[in-house]
PDB file of N, CA and C in Angstrom:
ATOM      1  N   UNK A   1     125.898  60.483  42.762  1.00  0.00           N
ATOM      2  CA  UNK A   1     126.447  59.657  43.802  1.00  0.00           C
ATOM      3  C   UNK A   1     126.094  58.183  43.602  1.00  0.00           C
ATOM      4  N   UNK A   2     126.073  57.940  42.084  1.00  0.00           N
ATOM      5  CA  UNK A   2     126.348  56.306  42.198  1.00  0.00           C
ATOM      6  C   UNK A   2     126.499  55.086  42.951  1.00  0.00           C
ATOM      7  N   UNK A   3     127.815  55.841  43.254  1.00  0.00           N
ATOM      8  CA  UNK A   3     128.808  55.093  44.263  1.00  0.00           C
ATOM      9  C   UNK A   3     128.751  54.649  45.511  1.00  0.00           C
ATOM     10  N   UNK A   4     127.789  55.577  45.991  1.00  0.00           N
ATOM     11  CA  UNK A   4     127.787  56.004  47.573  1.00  0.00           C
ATOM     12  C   UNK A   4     127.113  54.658  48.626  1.00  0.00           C
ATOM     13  N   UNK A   5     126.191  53.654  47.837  1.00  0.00           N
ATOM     14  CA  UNK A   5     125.671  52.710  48.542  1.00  0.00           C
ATOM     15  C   UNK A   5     126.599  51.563  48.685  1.00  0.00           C
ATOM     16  N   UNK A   6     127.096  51.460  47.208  1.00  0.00           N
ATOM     17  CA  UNK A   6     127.994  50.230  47.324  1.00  0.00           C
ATOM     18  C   UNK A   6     129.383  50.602  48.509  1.00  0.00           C
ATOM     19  N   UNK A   7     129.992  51.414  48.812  1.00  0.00           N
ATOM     20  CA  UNK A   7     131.358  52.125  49.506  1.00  0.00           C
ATOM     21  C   UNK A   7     130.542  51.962  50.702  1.00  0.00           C
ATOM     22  N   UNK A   8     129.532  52.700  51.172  1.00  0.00           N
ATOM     23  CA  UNK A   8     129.139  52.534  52.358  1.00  0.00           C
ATOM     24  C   UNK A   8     129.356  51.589  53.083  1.00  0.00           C
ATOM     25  N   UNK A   9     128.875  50.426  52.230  1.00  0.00           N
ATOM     26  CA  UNK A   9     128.439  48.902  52.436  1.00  0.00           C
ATOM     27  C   UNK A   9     129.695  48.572  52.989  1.00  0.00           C
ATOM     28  N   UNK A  10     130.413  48.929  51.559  1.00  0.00           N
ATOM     29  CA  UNK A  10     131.761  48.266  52.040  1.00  0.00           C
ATOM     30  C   UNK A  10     132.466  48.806  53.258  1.00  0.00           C
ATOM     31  N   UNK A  11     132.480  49.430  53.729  1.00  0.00           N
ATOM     32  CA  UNK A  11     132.748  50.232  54.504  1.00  0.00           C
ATOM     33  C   UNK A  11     132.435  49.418  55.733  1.00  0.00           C
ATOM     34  N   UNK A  12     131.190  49.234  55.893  1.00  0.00           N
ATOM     35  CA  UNK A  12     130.303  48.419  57.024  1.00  0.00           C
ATOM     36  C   UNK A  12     130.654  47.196  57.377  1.00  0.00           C
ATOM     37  N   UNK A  13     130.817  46.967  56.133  1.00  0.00           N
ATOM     38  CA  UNK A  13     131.650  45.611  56.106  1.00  0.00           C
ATOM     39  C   UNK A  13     132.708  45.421  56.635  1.00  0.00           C
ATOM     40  N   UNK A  14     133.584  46.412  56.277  1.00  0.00           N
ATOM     41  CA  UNK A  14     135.368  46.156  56.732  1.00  0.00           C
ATOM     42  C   UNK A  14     134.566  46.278  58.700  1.00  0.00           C
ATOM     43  N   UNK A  15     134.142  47.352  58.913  1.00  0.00           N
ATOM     44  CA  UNK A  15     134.068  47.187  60.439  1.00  0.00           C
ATOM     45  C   UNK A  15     133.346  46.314  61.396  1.00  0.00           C
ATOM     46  N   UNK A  16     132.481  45.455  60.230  1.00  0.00           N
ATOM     47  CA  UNK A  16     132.076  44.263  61.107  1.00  0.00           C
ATOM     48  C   UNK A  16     132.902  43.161  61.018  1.00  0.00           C
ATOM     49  N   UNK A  17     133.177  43.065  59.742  1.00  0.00           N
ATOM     50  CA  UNK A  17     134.845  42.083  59.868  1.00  0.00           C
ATOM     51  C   UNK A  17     135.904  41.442  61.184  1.00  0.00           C
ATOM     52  N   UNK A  18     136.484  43.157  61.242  1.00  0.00           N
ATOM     53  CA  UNK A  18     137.225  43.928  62.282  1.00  0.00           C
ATOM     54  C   UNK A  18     136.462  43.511  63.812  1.00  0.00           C
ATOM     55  N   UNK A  19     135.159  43.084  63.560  1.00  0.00           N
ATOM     56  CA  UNK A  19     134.734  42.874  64.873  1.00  0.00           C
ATOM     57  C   UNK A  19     133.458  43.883  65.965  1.00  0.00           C
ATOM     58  N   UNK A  20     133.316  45.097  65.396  1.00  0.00           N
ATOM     59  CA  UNK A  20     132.307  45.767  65.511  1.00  0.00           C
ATOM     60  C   UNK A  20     131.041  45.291  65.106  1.00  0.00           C
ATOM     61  N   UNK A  21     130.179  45.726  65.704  1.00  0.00           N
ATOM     62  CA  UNK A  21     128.999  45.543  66.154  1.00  0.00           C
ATOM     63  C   UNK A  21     127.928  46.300  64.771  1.00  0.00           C
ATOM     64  N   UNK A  22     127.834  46.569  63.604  1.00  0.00           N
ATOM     65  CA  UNK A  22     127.577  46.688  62.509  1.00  0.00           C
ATOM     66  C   UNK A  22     126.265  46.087  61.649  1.00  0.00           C
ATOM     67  N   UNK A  23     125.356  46.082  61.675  1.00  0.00           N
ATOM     68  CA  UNK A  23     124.515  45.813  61.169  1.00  0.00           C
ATOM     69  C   UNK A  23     123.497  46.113  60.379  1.00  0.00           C
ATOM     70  N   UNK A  24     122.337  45.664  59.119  1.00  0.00           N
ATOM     71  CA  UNK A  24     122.238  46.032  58.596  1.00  0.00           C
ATOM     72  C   UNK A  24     121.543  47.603  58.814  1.00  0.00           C
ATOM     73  N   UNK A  25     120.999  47.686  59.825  1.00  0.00           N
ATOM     74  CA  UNK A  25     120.092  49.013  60.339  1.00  0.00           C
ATOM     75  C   UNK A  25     121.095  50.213  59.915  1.00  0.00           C
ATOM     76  N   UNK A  26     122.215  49.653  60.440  1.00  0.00           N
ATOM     77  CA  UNK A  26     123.267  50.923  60.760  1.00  0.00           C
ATOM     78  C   UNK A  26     123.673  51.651  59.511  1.00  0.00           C
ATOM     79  N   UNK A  27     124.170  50.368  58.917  1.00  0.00           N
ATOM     80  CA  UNK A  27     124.338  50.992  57.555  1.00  0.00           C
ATOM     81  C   UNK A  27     123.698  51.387  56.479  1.00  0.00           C
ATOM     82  N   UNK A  28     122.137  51.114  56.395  1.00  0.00           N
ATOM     83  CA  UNK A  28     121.265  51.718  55.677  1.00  0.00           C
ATOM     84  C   UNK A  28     121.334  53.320  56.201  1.00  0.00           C
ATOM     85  N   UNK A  29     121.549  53.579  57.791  1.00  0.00           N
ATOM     86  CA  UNK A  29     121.619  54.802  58.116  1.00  0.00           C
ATOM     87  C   UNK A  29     122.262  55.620  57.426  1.00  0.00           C
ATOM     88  N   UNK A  30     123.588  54.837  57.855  1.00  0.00           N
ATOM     89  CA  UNK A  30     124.772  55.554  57.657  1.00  0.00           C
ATOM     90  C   UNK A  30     124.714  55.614  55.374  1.00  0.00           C
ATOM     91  N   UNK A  31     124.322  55.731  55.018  1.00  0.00           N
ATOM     92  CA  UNK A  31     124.032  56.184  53.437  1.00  0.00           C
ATOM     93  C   UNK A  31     123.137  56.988  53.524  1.00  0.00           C
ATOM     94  N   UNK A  32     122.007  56.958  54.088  1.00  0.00           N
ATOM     95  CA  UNK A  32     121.074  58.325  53.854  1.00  0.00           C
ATOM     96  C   UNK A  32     122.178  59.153  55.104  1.00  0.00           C
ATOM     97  N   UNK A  33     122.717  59.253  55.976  1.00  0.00           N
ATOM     98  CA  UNK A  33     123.658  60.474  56.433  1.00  0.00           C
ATOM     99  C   UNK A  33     124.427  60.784  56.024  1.00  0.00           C
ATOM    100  N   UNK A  34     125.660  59.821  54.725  1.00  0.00           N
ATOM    101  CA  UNK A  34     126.379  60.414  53.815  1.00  0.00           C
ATOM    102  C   UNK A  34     125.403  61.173  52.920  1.00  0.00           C
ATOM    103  N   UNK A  35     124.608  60.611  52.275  1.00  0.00           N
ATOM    104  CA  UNK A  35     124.171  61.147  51.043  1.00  0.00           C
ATOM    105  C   UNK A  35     123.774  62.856  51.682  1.00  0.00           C
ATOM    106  N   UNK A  36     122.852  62.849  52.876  1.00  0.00           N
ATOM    107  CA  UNK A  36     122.759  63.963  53.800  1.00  0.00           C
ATOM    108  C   UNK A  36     124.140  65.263  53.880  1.00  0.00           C
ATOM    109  N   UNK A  37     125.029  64.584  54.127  1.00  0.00           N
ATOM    110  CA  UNK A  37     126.137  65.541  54.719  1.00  0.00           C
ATOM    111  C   UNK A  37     126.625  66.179  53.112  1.00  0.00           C
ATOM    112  N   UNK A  38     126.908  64.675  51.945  1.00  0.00           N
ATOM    113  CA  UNK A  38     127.157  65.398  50.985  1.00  0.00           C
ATOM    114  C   UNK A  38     129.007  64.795  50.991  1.00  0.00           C
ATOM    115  N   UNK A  39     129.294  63.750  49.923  1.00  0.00           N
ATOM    116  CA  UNK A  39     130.674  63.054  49.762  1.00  0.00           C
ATOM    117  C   UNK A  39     131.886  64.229  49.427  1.00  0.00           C
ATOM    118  N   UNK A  40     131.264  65.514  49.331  1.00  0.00           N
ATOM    119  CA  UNK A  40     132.779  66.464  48.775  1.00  0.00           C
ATOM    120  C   UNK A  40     133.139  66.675  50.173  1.00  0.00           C
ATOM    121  N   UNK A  41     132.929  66.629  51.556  1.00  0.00           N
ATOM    122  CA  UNK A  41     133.833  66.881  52.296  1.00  0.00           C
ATOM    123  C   UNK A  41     133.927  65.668  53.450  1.00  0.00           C
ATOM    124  N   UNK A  42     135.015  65.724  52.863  1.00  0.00           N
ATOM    125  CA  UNK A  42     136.054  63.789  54.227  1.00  0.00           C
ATOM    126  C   UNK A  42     135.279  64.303  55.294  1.00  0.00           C
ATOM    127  N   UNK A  43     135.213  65.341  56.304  1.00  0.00           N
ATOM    128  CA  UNK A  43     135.508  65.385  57.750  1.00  0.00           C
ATOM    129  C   UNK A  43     133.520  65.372  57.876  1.00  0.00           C
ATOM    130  N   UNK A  44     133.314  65.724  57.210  1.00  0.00           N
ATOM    131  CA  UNK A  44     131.221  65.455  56.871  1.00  0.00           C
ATOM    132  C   UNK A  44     130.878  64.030  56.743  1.00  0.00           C
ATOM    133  N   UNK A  45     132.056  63.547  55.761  1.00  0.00           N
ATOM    134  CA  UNK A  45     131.476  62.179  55.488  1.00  0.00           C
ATOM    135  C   UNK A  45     132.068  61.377  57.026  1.00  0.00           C
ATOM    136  N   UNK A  46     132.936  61.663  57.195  1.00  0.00           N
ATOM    137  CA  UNK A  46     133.493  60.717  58.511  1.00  0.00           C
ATOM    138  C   UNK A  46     132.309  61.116  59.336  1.00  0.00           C
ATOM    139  N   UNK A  47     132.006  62.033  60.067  1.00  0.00           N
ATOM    140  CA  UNK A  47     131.235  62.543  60.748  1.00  0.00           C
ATOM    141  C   UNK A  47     129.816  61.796  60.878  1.00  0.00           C
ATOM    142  N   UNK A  48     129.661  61.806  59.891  1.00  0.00           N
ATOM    143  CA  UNK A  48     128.275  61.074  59.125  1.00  0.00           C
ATOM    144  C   UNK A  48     128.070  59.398  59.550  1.00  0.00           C
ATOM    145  N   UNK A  49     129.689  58.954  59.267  1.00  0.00           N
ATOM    146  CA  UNK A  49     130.082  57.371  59.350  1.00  0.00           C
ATOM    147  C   UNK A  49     130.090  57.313  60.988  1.00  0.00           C
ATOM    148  N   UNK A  50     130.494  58.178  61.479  1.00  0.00           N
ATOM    149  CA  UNK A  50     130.969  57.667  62.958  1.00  0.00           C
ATOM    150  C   UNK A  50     129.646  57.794  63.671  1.00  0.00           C
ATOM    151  N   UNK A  51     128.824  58.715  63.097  1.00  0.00           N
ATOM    152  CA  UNK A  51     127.283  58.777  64.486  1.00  0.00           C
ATOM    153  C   UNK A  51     126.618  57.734  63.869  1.00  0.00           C
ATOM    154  N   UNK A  52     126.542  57.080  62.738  1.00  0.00           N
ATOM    155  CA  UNK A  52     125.730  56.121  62.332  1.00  0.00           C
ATOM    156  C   UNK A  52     125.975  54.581  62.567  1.00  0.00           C
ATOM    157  N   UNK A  53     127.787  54.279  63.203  1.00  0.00           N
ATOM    158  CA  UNK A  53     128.177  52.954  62.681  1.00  0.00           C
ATOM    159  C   UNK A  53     128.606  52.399  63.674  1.00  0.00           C
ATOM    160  N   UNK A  54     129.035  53.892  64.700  1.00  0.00           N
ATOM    161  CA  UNK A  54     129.739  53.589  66.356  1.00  0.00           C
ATOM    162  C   UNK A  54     128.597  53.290  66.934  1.00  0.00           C
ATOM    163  N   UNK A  55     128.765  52.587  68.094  1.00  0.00           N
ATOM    164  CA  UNK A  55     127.924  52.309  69.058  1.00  0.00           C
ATOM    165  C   UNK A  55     128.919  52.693  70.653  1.00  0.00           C
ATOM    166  N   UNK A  56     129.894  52.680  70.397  1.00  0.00           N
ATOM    167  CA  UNK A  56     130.679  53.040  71.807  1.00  0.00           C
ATOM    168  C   UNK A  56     131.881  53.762  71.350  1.00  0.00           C
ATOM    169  N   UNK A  57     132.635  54.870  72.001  1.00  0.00           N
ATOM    170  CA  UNK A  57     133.627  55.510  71.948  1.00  0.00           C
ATOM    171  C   UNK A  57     134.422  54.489  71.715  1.00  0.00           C
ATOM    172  N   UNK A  58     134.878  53.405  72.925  1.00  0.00           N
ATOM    173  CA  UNK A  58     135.750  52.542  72.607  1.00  0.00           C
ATOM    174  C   UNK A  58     136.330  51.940  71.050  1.00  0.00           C
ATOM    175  N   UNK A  59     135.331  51.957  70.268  1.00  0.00           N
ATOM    176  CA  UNK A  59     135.355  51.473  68.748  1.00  0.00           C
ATOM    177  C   UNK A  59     135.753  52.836  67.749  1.00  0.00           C
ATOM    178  N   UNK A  60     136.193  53.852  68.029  1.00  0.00           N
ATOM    179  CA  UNK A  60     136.539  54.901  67.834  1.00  0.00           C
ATOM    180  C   UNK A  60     138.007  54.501  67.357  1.00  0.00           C
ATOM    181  N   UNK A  61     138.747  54.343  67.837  1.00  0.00           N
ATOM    182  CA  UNK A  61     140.228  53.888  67.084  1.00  0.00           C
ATOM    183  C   UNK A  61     140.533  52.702  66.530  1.00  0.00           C
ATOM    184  N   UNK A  62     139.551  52.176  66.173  1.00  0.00           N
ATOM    185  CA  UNK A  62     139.359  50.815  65.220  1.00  0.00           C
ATOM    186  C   UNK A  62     138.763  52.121  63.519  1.00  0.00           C
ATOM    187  N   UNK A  63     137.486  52.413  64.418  1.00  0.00           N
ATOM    188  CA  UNK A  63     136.797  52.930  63.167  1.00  0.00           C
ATOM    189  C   UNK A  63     137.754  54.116  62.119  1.00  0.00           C
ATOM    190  N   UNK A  64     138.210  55.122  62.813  1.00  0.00           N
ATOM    191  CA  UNK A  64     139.921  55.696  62.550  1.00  0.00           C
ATOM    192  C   UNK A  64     140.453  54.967  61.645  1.00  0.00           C
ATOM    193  N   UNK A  65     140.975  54.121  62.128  1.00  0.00           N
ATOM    194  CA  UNK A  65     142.478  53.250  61.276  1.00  0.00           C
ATOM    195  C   UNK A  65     141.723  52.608  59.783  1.00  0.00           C
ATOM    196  N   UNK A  66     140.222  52.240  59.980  1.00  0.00           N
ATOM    197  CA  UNK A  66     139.601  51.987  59.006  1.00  0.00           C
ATOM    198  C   UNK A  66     139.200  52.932  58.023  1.00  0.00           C
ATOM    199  N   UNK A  67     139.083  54.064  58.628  1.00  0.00           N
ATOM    200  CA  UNK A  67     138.407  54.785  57.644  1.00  0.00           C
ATOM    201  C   UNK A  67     139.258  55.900  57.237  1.00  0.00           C
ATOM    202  N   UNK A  68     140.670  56.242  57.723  1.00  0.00           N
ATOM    203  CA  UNK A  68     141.926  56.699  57.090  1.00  0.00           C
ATOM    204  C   UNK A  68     142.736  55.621  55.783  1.00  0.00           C
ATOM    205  N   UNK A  69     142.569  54.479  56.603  1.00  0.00           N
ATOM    206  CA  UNK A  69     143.470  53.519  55.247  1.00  0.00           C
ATOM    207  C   UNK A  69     142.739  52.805  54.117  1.00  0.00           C
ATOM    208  N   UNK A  70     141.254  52.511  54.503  1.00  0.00           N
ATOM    209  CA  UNK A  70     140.397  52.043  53.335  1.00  0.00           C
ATOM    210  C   UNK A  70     139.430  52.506  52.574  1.00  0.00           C
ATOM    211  N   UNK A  71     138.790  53.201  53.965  1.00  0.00           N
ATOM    212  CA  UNK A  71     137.249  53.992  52.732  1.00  0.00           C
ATOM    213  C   UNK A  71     137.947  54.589  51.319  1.00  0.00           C
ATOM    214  N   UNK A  72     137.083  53.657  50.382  1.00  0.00           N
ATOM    215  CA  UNK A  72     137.197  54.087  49.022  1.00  0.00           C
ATOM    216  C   UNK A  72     136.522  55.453  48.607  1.00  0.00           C
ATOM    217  N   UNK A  73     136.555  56.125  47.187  1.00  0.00           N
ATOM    218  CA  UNK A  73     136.400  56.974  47.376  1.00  0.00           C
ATOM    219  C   UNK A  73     134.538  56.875  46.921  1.00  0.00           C
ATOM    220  N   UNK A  74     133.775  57.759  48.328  1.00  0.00           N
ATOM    221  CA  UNK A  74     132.550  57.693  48.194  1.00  0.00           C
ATOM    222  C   UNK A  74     131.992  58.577  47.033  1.00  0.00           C
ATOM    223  N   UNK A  75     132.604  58.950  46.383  1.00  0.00           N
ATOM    224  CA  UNK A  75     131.784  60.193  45.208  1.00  0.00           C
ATOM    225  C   UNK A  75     131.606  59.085  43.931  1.00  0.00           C
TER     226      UNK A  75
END
């Protein structure tokens, strides 16, 4: 899993961009909970992304549209 820190990042990135609340805490999380869940399954890795990166439901259909059209591939 090479890959998995740099994608994260980026990842973190696109949603603080976007305007979410994102910081570095979160996303150090959110890589040890991918690396945790394990990049062969999308609905693990989303899973993983959303308890680590959300802070409110509301940011739930931001984080969606982001992470259907951009997350690269984490493996």
């Amino acid at each position: 899993m090479p890959n998995l820190a740099p994608n994260v990042l980026h990842f973190a990135r696109l949603l603080r961009a976007a305007g979410l609340p994102v910081g570095t805490d979160r996303a150090a999380r959110a890589i040890e909970a991918v690396a945790c869940a394990g990049v062969d399954d999308r609905e693990g890795v989303r899973a993983a992304l959303s308890c680590t990166l959300l802070s409110s439901h509301d940011d739930r259909a931001l984080f969606e549209k982001r992470f259907s059209g951009r997350l690269r591939d984490p493996a």
